[in-house]
PDB file of N, CA and C in Angstrom:
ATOM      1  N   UNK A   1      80.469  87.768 124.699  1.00  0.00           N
ATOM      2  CA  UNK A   1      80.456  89.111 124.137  1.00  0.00           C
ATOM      3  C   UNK A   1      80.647  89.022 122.625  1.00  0.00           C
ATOM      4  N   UNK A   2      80.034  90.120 122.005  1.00  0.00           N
ATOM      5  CA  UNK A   2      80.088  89.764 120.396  1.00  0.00           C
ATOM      6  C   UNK A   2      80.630  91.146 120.029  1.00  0.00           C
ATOM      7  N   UNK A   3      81.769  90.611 118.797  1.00  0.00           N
ATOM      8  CA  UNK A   3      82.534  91.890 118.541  1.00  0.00           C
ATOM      9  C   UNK A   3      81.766  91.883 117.161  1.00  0.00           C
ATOM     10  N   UNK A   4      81.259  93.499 117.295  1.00  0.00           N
ATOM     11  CA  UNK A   4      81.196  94.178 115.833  1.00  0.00           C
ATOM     12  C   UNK A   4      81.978  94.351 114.982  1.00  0.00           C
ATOM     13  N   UNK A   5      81.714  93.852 113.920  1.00  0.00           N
ATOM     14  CA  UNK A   5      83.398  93.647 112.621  1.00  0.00           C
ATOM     15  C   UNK A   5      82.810  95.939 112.298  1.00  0.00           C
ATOM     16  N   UNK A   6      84.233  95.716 111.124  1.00  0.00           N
ATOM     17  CA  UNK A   6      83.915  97.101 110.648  1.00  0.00           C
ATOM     18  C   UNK A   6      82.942  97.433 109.964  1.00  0.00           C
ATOM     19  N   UNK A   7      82.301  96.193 109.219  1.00  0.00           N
ATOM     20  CA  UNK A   7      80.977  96.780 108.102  1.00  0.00           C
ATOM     21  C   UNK A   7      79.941  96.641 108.780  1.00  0.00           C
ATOM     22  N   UNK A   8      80.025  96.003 110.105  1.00  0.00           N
ATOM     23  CA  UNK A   8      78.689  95.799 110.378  1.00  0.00           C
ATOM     24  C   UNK A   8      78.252  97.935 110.847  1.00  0.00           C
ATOM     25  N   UNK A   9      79.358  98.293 111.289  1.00  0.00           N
ATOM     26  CA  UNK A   9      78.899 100.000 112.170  1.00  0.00           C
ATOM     27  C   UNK A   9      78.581 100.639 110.876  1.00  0.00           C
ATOM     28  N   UNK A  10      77.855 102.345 111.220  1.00  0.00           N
ATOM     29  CA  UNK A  10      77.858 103.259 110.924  1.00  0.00           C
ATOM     30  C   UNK A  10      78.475 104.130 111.262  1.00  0.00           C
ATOM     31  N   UNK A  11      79.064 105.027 110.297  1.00  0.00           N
ATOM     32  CA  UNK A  11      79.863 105.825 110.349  1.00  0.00           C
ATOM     33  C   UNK A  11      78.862 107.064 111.626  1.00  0.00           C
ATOM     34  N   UNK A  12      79.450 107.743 112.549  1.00  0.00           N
ATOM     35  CA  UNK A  12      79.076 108.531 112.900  1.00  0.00           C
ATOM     36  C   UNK A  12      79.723 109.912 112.818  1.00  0.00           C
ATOM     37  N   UNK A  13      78.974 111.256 113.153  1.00  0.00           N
ATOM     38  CA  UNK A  13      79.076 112.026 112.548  1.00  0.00           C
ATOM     39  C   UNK A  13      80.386 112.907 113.579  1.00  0.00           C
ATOM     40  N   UNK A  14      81.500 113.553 113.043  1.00  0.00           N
ATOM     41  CA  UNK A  14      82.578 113.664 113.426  1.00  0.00           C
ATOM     42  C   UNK A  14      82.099 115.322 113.462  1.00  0.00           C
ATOM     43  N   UNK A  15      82.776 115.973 114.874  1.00  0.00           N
ATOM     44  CA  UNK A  15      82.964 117.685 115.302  1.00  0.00           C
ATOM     45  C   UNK A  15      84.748 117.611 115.129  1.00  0.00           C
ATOM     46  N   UNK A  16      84.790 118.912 114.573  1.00  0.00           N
ATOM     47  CA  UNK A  16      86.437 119.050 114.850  1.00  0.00           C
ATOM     48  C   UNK A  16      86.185 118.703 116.674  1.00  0.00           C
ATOM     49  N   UNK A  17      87.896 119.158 116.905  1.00  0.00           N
ATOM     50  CA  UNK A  17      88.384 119.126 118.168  1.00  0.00           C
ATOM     51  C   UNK A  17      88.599 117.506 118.817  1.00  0.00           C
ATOM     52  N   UNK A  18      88.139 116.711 117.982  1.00  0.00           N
ATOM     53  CA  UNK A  18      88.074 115.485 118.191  1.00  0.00           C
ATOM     54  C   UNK A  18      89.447 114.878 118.165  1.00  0.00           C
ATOM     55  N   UNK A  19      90.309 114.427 118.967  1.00  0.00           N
ATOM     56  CA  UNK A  19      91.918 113.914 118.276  1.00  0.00           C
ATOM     57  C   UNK A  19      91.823 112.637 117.312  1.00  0.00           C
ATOM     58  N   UNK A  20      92.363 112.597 116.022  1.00  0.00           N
ATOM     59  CA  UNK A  20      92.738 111.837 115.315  1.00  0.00           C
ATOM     60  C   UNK A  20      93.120 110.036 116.307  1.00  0.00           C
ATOM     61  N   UNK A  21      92.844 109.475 115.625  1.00  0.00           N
ATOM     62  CA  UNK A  21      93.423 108.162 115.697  1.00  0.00           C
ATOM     63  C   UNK A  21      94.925 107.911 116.250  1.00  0.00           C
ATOM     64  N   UNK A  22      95.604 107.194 117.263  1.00  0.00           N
ATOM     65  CA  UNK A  22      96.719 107.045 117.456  1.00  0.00           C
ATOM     66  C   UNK A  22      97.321 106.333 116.678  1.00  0.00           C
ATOM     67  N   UNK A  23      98.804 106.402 116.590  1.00  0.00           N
ATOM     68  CA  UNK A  23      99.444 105.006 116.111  1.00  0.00           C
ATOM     69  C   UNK A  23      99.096 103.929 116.131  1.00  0.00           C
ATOM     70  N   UNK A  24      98.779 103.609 117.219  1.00  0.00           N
ATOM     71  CA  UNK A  24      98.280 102.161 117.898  1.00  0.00           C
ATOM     72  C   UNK A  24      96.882 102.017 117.136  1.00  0.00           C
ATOM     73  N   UNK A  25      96.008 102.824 117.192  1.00  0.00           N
ATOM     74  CA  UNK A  25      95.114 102.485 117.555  1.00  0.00           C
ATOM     75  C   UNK A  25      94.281 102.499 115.974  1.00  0.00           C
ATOM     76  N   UNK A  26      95.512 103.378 115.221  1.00  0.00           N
ATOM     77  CA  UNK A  26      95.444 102.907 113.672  1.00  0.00           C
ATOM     78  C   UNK A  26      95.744 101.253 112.919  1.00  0.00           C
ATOM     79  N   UNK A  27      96.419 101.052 113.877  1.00  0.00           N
ATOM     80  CA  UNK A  27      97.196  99.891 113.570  1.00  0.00           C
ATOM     81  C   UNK A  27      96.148  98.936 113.816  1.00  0.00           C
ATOM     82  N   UNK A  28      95.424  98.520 115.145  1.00  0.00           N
ATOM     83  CA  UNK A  28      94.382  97.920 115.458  1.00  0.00           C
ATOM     84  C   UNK A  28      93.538  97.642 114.330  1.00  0.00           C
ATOM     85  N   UNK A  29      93.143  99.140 113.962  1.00  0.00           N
ATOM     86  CA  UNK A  29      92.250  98.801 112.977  1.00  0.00           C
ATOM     87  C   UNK A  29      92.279  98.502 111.727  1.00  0.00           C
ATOM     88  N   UNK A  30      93.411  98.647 111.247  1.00  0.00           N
ATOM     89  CA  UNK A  30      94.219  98.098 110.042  1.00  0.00           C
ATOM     90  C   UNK A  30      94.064  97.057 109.867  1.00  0.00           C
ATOM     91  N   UNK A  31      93.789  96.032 110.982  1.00  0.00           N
ATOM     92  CA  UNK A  31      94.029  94.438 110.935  1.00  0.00           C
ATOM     93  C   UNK A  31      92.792  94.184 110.020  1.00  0.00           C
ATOM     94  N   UNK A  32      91.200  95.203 109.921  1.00  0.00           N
ATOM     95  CA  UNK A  32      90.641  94.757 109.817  1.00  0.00           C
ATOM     96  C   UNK A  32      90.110  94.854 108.381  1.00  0.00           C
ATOM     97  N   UNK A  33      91.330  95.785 107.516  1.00  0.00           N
ATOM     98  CA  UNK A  33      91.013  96.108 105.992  1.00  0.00           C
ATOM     99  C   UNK A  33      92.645  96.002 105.815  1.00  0.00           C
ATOM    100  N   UNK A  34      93.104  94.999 106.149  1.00  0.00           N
ATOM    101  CA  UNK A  34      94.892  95.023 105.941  1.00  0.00           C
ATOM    102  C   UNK A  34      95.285  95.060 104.664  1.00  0.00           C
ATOM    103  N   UNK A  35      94.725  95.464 103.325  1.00  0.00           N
ATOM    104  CA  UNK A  35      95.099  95.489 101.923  1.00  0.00           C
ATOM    105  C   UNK A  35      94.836  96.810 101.834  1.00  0.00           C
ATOM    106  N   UNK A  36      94.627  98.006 102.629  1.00  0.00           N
ATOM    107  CA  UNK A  36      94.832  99.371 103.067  1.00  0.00           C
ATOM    108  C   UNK A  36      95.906  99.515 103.087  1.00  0.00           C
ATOM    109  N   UNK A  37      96.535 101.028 102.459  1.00  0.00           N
ATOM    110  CA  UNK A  37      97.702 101.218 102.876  1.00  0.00           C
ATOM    111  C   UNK A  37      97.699 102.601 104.104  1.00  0.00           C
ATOM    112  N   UNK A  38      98.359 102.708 104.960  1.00  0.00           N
ATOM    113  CA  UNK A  38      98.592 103.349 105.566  1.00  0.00           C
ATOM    114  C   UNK A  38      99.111 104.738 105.277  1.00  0.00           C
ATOM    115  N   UNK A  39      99.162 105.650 105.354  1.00  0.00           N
ATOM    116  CA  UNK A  39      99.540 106.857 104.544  1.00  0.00           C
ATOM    117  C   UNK A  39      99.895 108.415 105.384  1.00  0.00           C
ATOM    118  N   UNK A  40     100.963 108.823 104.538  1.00  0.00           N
ATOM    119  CA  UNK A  40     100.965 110.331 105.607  1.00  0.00           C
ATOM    120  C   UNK A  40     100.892 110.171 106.834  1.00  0.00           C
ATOM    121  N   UNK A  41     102.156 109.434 107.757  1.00  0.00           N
ATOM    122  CA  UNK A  41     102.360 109.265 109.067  1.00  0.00           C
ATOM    123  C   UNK A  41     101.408 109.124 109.642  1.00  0.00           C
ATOM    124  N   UNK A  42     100.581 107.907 109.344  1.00  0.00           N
ATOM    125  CA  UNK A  42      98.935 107.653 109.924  1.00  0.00           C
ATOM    126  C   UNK A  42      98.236 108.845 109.709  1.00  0.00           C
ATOM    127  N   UNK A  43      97.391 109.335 108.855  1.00  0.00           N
ATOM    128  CA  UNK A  43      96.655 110.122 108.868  1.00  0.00           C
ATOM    129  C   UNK A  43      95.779 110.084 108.385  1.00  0.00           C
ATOM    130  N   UNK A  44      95.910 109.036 106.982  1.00  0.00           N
ATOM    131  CA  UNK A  44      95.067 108.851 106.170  1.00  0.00           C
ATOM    132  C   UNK A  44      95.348 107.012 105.333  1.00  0.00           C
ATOM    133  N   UNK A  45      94.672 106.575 104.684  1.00  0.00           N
ATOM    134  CA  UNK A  45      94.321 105.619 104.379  1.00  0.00           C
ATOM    135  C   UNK A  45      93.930 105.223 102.979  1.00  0.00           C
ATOM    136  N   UNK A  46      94.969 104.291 101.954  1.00  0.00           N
ATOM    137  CA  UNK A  46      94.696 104.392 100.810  1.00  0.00           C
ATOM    138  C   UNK A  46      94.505 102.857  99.856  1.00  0.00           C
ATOM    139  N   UNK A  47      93.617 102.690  99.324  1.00  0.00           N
ATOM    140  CA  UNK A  47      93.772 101.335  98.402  1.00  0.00           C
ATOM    141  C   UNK A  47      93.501 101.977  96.819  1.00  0.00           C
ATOM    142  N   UNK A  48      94.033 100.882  95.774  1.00  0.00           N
ATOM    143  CA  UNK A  48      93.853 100.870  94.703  1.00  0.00           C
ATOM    144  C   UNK A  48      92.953  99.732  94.152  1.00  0.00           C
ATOM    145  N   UNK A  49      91.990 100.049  93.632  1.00  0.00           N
ATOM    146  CA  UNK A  49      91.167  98.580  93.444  1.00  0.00           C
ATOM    147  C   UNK A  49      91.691  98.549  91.897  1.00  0.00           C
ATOM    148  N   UNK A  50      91.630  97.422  91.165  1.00  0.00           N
ATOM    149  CA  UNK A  50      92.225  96.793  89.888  1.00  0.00           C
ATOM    150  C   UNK A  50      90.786  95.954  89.369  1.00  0.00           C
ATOM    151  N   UNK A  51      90.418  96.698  87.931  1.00  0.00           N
ATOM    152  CA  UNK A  51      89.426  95.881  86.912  1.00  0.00           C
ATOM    153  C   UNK A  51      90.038  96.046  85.811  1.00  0.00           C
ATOM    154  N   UNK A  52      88.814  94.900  85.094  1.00  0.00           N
ATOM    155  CA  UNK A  52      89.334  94.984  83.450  1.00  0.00           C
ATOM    156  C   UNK A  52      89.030  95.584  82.580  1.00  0.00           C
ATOM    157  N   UNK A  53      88.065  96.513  82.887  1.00  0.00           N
ATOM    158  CA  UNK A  53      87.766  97.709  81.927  1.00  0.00           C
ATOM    159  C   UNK A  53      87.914  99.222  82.513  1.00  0.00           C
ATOM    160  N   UNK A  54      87.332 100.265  82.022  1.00  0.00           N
ATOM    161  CA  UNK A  54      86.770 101.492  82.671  1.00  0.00           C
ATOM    162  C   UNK A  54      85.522 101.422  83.176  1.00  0.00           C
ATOM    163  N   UNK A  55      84.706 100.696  82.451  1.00  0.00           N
ATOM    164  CA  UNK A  55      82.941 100.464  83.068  1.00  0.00           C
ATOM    165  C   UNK A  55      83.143  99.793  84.440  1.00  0.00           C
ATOM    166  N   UNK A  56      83.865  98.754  84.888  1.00  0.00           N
ATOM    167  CA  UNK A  56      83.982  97.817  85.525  1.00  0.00           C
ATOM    168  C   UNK A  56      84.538  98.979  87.179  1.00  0.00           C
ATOM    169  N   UNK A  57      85.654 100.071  86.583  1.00  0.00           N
ATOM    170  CA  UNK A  57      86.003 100.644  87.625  1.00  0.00           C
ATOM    171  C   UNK A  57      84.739 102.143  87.995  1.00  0.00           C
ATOM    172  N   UNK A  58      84.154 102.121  86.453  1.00  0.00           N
ATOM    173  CA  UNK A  58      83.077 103.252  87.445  1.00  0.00           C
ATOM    174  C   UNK A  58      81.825 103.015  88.101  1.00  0.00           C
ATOM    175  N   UNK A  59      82.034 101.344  87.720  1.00  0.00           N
ATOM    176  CA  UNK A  59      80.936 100.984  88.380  1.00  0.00           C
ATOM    177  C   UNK A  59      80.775 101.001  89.753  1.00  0.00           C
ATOM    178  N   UNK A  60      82.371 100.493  90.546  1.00  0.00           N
ATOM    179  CA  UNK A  60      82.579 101.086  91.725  1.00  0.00           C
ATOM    180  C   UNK A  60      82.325 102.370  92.059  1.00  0.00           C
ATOM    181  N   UNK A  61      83.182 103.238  91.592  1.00  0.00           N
ATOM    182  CA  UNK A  61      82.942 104.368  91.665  1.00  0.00           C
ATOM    183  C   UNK A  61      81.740 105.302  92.214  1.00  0.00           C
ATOM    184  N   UNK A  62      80.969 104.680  91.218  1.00  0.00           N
ATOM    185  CA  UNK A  62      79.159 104.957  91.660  1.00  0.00           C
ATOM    186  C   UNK A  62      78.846 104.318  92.759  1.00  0.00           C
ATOM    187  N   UNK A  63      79.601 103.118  93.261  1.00  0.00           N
ATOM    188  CA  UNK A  63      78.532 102.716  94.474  1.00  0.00           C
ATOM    189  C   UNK A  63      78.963 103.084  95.510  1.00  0.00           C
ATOM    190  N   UNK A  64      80.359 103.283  95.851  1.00  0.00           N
ATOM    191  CA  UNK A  64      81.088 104.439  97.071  1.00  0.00           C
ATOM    192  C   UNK A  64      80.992 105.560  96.942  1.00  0.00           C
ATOM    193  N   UNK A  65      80.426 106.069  95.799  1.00  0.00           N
ATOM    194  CA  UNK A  65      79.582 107.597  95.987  1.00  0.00           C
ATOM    195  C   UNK A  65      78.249 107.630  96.458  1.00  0.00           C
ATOM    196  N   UNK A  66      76.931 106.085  96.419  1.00  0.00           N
ATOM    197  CA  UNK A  66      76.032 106.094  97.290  1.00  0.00           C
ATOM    198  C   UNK A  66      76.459 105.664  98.430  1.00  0.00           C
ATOM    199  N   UNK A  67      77.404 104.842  99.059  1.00  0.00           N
ATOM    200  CA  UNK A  67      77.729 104.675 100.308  1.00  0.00           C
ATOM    201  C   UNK A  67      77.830 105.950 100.624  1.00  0.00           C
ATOM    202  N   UNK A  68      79.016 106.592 100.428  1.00  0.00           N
ATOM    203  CA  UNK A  68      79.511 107.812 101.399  1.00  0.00           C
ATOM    204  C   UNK A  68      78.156 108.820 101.313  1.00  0.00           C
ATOM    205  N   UNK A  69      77.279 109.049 100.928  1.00  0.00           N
ATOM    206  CA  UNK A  69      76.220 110.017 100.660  1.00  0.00           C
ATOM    207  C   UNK A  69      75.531 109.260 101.833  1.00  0.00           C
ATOM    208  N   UNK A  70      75.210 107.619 101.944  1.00  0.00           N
ATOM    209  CA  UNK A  70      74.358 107.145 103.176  1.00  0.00           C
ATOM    210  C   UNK A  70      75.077 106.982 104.327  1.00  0.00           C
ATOM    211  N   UNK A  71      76.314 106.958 104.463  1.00  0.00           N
ATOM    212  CA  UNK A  71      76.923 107.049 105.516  1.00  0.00           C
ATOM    213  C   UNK A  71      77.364 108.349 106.150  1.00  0.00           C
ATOM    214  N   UNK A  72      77.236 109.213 105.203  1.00  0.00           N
ATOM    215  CA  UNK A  72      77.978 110.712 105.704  1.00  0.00           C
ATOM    216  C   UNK A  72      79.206 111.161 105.751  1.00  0.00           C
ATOM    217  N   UNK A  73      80.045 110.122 105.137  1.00  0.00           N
ATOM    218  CA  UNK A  73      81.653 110.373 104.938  1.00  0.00           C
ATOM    219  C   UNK A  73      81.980 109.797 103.783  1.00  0.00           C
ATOM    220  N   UNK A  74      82.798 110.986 103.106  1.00  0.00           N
ATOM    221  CA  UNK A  74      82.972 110.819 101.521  1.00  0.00           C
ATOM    222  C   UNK A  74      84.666 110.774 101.478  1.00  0.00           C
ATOM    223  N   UNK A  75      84.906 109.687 100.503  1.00  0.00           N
ATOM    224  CA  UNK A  75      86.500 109.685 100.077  1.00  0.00           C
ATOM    225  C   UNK A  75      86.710 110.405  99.254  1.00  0.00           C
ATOM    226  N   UNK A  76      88.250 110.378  99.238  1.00  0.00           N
ATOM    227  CA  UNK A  76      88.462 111.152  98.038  1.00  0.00           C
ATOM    228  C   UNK A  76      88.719 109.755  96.858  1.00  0.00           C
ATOM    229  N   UNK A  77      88.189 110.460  95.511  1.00  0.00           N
ATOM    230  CA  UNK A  77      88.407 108.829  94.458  1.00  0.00           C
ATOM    231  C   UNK A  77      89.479 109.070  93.514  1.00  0.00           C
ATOM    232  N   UNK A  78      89.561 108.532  93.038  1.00  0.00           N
ATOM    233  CA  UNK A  78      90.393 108.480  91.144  1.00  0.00           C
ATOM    234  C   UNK A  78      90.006 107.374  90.518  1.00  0.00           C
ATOM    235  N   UNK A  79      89.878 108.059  89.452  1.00  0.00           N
ATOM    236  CA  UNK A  79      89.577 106.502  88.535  1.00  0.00           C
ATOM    237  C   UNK A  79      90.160 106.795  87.021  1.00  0.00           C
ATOM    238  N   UNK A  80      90.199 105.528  86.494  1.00  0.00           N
ATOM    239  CA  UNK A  80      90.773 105.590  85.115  1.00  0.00           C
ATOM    240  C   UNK A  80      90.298 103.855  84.478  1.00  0.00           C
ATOM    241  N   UNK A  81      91.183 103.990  83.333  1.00  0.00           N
ATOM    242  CA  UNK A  81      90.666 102.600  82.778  1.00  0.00           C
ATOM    243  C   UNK A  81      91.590 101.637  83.637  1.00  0.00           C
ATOM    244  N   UNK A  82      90.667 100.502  84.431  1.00  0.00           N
ATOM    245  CA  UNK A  82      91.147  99.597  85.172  1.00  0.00           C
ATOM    246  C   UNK A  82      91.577  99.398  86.593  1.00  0.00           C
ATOM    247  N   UNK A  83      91.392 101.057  87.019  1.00  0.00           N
ATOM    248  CA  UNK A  83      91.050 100.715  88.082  1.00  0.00           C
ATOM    249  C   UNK A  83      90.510 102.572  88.993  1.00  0.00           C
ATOM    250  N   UNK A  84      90.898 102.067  90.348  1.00  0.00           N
ATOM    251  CA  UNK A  84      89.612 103.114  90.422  1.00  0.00           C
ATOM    252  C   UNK A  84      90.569 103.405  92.326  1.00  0.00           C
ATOM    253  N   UNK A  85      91.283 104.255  92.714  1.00  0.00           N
ATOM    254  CA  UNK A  85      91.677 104.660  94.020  1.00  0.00           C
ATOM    255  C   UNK A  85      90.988 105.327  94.856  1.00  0.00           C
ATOM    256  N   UNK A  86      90.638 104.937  96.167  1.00  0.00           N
ATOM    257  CA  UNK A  86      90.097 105.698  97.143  1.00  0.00           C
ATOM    258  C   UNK A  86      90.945 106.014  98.807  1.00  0.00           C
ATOM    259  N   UNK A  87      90.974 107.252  98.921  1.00  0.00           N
ATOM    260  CA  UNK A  87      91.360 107.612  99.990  1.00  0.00           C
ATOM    261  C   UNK A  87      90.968 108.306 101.171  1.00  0.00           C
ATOM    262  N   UNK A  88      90.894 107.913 102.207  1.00  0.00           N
ATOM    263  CA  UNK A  88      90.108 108.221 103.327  1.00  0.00           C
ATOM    264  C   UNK A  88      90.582 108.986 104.478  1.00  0.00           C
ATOM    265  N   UNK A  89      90.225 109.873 104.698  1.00  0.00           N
ATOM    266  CA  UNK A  89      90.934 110.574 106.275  1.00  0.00           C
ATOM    267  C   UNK A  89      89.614 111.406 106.314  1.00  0.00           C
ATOM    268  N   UNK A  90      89.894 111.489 107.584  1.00  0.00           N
ATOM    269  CA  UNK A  90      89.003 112.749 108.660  1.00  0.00           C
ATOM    270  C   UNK A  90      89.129 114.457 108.219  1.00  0.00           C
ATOM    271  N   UNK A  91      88.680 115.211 107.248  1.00  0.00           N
ATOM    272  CA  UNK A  91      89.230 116.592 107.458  1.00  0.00           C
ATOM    273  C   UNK A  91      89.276 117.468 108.208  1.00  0.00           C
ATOM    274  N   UNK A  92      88.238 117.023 109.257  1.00  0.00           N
ATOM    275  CA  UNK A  92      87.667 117.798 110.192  1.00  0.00           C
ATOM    276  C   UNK A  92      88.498 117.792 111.095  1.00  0.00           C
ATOM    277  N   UNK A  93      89.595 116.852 111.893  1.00  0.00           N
ATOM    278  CA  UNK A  93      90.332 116.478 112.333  1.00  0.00           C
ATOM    279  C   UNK A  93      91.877 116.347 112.065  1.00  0.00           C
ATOM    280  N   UNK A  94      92.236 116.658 110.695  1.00  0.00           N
ATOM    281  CA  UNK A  94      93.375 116.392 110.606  1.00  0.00           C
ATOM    282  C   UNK A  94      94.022 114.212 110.645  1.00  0.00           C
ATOM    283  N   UNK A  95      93.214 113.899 110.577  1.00  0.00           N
ATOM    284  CA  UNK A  95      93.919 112.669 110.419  1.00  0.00           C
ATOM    285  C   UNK A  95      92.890 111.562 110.536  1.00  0.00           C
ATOM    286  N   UNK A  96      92.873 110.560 111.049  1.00  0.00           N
ATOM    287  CA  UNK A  96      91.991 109.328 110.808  1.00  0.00           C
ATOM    288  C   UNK A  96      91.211 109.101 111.818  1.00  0.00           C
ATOM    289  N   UNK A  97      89.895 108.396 111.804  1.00  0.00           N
ATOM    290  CA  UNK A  97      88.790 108.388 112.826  1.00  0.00           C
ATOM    291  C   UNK A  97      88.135 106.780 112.517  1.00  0.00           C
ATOM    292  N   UNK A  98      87.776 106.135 113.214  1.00  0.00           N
ATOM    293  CA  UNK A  98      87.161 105.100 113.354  1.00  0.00           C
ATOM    294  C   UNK A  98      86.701 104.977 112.075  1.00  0.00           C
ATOM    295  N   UNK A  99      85.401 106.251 112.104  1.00  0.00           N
ATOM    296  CA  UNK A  99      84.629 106.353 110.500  1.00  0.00           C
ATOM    297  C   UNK A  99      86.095 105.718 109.067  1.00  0.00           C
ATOM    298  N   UNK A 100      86.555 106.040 108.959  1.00  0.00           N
ATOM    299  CA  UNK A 100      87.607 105.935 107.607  1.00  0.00           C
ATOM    300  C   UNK A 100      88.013 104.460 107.440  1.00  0.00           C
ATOM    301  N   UNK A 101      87.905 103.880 108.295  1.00  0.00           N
ATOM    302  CA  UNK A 101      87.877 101.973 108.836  1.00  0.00           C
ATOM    303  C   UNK A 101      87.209 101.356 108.217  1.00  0.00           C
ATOM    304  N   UNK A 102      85.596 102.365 109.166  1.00  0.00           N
ATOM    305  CA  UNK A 102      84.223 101.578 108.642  1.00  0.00           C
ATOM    306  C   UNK A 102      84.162 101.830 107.306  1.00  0.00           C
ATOM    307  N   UNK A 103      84.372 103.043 106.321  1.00  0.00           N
ATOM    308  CA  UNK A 103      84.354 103.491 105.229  1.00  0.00           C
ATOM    309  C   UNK A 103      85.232 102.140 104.461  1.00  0.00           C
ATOM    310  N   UNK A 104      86.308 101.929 104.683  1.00  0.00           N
ATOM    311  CA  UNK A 104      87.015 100.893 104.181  1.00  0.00           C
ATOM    312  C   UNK A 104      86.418  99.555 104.255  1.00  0.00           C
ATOM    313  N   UNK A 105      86.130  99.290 105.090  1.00  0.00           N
ATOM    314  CA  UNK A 105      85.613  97.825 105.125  1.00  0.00           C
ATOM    315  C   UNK A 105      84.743  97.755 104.613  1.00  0.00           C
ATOM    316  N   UNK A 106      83.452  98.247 104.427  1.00  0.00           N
ATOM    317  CA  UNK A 106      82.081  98.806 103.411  1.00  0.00           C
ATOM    318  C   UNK A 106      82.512  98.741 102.060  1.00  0.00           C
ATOM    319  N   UNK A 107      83.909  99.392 101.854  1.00  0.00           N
ATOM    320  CA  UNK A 107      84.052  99.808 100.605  1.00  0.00           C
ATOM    321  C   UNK A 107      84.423  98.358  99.927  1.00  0.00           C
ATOM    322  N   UNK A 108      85.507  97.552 100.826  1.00  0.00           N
ATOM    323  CA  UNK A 108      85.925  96.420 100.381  1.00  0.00           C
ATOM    324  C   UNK A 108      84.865  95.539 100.105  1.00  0.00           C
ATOM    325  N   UNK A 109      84.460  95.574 101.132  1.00  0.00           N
ATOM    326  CA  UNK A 109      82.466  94.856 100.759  1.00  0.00           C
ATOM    327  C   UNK A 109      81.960  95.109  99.193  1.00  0.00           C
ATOM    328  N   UNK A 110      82.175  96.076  99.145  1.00  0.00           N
ATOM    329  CA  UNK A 110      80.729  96.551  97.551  1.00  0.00           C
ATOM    330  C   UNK A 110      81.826  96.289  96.201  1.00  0.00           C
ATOM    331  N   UNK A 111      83.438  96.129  96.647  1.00  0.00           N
ATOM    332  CA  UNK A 111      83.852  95.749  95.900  1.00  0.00           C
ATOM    333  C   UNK A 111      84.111  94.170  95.159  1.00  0.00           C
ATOM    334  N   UNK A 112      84.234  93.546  96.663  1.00  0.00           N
ATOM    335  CA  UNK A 112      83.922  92.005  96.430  1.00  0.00           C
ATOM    336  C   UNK A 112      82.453  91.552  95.831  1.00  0.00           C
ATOM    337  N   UNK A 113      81.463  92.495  95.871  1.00  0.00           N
ATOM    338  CA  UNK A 113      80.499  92.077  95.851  1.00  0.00           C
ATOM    339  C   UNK A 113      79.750  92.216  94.446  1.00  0.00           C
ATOM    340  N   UNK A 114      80.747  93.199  93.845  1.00  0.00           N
ATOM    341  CA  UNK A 114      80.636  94.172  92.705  1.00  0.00           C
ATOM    342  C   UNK A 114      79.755  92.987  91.763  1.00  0.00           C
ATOM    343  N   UNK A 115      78.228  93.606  90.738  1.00  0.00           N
ATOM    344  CA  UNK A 115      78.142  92.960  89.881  1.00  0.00           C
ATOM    345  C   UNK A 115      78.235  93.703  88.872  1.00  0.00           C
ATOM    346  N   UNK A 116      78.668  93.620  88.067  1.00  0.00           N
ATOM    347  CA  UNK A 116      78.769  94.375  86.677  1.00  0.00           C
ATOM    348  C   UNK A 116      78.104  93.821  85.951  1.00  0.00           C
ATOM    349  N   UNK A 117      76.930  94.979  85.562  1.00  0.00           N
ATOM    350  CA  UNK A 117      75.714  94.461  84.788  1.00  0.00           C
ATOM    351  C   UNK A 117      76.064  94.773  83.110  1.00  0.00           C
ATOM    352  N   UNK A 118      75.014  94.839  81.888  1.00  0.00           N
ATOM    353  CA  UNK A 118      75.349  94.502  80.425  1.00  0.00           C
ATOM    354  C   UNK A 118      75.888  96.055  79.639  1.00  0.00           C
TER     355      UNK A 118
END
């Protein structure tokens, strides 16, 4: 059997009424973006990424604003000189959903991957 990591999925598209993520089952998936912080009694989900300029952090910026536009789930961001925060939860739901995982692990992706051009 072959396990799908988190970047390999797509986010799918979330209806209220759906229950949030359990304890547990937040935790599970934590293992798989563990430089996430956990947030608001599991509800939501937060990292700070760290560069050496402002260009360097909006360069991110811009590319988790085309992710979440192709995936269909948008974080919330911040940015400044050097670095650049994103935070993830379900609104529709009140708290965290599979999607906010995959969103993370994607995100960690485009950040490792980051090229900062001239």
């Amino acid at each position: 059997m072959t396990i799908t990591t988190l970047v390999e999925k797509t986010c799918t598209p979330c209806r209220g009424g759906v229950p949030p993520l359990s304890p547990e089952e937040v935790e599970s998936l934590h293992k798989q973006v563990p430089e996430w912080t956990i947030r608001d009694d599991a509800h939501r989900i937060e990292r700070t990424y760290r560069f050496k300029n402002f260009a360097e952090a909006f360069a991110l910026v811009r590319k988790v604003a085309d992710l979440a536009e192709a995936e269909g789930h948008h974080p919330d961001i911040s940015f400044g000189w050097g670095y650049a925060t994103v935070s993830l939860q379900t609104k529709k739901i009140k708290g965290l959903h599979e999607n906010d995982f995959i969103m993370a692990a994607k995100i960690d992706d485009l950040a490792e991957n980051l090229s900062i051009g001239p």
